[in-house]
Protein backbone atom coordinates (compact mmCIF):
# COMPACT_ATOMS: atom_id res chain seq x y z
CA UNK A 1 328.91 -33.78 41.74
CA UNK A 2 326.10 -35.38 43.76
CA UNK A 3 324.64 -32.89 46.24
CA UNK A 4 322.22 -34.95 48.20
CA UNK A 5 322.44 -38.95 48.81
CA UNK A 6 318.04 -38.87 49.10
CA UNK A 7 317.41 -36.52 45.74
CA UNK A 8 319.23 -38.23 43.49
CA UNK A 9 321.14 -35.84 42.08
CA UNK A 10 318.82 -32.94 43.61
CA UNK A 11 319.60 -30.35 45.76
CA UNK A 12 318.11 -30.12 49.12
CA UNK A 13 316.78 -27.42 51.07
CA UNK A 14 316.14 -26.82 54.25
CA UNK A 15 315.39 -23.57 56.18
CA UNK A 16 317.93 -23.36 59.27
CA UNK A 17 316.53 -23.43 62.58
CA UNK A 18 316.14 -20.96 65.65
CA UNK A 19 313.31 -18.40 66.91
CA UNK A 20 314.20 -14.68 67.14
CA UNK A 21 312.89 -11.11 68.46
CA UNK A 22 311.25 -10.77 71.65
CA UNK A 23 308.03 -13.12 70.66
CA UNK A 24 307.54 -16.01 72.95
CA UNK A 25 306.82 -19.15 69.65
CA UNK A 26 304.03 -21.98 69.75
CA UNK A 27 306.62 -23.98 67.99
CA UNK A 28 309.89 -24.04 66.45
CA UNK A 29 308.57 -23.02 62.98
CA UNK A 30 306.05 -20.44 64.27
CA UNK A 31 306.17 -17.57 62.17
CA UNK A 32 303.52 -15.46 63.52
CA UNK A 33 304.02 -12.42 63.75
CA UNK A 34 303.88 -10.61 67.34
CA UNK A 35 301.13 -8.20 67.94
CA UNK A 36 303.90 -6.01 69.64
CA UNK A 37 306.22 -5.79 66.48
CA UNK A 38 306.28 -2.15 65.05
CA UNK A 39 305.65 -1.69 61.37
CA UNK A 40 308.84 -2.37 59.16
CA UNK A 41 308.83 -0.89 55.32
CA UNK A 42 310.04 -3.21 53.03
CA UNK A 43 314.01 -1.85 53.04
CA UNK A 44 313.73 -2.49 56.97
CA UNK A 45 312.94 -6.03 56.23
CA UNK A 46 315.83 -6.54 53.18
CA UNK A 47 318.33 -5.45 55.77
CA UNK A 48 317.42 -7.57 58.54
CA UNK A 49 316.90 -10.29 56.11
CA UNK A 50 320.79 -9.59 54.91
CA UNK A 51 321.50 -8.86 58.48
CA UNK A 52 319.98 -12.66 59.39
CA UNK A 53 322.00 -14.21 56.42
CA UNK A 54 325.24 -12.67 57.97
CA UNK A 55 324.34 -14.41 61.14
CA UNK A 56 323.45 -17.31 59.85
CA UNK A 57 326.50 -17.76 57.65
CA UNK A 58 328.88 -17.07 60.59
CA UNK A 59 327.19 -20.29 62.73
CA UNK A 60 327.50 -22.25 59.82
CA UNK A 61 331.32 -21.61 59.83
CA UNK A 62 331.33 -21.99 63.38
CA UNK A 63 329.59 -25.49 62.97
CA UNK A 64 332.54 -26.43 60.12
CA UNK A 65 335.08 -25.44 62.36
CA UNK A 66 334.37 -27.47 65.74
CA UNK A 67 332.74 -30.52 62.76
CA UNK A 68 335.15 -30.37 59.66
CA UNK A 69 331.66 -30.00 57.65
CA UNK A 70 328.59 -27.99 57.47
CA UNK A 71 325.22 -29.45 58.46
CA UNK A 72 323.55 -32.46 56.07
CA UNK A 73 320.11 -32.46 55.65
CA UNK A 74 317.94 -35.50 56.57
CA UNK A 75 314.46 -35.02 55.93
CA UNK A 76 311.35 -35.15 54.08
CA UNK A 77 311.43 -33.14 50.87
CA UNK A 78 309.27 -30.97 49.29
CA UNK A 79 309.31 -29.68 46.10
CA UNK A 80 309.34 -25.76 45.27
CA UNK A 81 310.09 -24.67 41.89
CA UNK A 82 312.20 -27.67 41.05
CA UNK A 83 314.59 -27.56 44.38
CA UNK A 84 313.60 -30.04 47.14
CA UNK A 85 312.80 -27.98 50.24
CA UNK A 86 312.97 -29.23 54.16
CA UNK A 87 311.06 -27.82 56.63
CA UNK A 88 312.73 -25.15 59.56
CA UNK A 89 312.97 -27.91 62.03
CA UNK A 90 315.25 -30.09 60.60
CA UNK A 91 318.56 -28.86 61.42
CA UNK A 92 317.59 -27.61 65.27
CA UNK A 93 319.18 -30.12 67.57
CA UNK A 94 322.79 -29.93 65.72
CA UNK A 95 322.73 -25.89 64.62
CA UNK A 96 320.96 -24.90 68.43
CA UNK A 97 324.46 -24.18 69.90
CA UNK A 98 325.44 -21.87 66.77
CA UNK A 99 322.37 -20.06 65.95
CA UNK A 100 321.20 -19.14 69.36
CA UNK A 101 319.35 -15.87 69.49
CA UNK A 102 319.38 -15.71 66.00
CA UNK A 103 316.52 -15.65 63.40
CA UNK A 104 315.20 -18.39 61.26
CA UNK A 105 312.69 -16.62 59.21
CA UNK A 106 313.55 -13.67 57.04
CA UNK A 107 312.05 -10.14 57.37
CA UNK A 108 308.67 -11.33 55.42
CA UNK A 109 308.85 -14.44 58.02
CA UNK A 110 309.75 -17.01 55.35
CA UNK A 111 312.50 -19.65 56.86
CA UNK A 112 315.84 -19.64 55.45
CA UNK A 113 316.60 -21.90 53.14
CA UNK A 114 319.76 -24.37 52.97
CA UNK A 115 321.46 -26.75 50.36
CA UNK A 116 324.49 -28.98 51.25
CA UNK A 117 327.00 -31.34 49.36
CA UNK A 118 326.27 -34.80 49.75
CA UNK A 119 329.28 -34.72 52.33
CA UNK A 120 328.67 -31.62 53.77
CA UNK A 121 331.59 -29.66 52.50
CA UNK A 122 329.37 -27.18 50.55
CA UNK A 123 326.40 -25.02 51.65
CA UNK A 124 324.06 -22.77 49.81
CA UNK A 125 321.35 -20.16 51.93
CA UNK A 126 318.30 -18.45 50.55
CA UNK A 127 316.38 -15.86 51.54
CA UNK A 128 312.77 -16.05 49.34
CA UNK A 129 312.33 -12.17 48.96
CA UNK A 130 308.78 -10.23 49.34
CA UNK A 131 306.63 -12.81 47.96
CA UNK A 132 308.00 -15.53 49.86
CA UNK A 133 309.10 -18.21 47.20
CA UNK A 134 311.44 -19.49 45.60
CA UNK A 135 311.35 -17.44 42.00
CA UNK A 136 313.42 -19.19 39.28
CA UNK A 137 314.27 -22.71 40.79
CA UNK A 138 316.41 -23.11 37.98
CA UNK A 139 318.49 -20.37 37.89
CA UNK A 140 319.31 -20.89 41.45
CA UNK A 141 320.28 -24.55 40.87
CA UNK A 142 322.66 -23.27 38.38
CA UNK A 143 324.40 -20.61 40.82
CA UNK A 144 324.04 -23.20 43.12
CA UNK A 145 326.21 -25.92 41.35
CA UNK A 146 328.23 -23.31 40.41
CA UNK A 147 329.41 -22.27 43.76
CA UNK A 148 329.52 -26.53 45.01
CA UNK A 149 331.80 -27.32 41.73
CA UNK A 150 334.57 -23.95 42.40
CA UNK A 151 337.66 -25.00 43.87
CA UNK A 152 338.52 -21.51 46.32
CA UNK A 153 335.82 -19.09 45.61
CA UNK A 154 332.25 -18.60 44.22
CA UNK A 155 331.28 -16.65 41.06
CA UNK A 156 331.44 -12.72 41.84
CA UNK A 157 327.85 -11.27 43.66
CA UNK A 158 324.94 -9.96 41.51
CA UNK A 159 322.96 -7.34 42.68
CA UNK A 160 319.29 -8.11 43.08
CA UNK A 161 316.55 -5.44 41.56
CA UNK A 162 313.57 -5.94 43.95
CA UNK A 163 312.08 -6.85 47.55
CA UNK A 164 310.63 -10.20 45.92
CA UNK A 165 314.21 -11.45 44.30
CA UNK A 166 315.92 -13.97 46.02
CA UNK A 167 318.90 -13.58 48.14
CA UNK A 168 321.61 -16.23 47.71
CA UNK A 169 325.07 -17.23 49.87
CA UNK A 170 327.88 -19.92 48.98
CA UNK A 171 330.18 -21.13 51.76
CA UNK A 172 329.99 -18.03 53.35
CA UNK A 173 330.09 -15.54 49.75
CA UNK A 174 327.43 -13.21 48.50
CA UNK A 175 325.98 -14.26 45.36
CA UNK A 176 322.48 -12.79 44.80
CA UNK A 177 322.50 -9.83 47.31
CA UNK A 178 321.49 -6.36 47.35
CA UNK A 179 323.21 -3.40 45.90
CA UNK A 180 325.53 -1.17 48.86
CA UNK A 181 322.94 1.44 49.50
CA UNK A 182 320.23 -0.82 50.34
CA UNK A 183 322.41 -2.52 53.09
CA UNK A 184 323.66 0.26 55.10
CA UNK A 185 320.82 1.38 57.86
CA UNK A 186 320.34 5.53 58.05
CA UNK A 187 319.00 7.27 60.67
């Protein structure tokens, strides 16, 4: 299946576009963080990370609904452990509508990152984890192609082990996520 008509045969990446919390941004990638921001321990930033990958999955459905296909990437790539990245602002102008008031940038203020089909009826989302990158790029081409090649639904969710593992959804399905217990809040 080709995934990307510029990587020949590649997958592209991109993170998906928008500026969150009550920060006023330079520019649409700034990830700086605000000097009003309270401290978050690293389960705080897992579940808004999940919570931002929830969000970000439901405009992407929205998009496919009112376009008959999720967004295609068209930019310059850059490589990160063998998967072609694109930078935040790629996708702005055609996701703005969708992802209004929602997050680009993960709890460690990494951007999400996306994959499409070569005809945009696939999508893939990442969330880099703790040490912001992307940890086995070949693994997560594998899950990837998986998900892109299944007729109805993606292989069943793995739990992830630690902050710094990546996060993973297909068309909408978990497939690298944390366990239960680390995705409820408690007071």
């Amino acid at each position: 299946m080709n995934i990307s008509p510029s990587v020949a045969g590649g997958i592209a990446l991109f993170g998906i576009l928008t500026v969150g919390s009550g920060c006023t941004a330079l520019s649409l990638g700034d990830s700086r963080r605000c000097e009003s921001e309270p401290f978050e321990s690293p389960m705080d930033k897992l579940r808004r990370t999940w919570s931002g990958l929830q969000g970000l999955s439901t405009a992407l459905e929205s998009y496919k609904v009112d376009m008959n296909f999720y967004p295609i990437s068209h930019c310059e790539l850059q490589d990160h452990d063998g998967l072609l990245l694109c930078p935040v602002h790629e996708l702005g102008e055609e996701l703005w509508p969708y992802t209004r008031g929602l997050s680009g940038h993960d709890g460690w203020r990494s951007p999400y990152l996306y994959a499409n089909t070569e005809a945009g009826e696939h999508y893939a989302m990442i969330a880099t984890g703790s040490d912001r990158r992307v940890n086995d790029g070949e693994e997560l081409r594998r899950l990837i192609e998986t998900c892109f090649q299944a007729k109805l639904f993606a292989p069943p969710p793995r739990a992830i082990h630690s902050f710094a593992d990546d996060l993973l959804w297909c068309d909408a399905q978990e497939i690298l996520a944390p366990p239960d217990e680390m995705r409820i809040c408690r007071e």
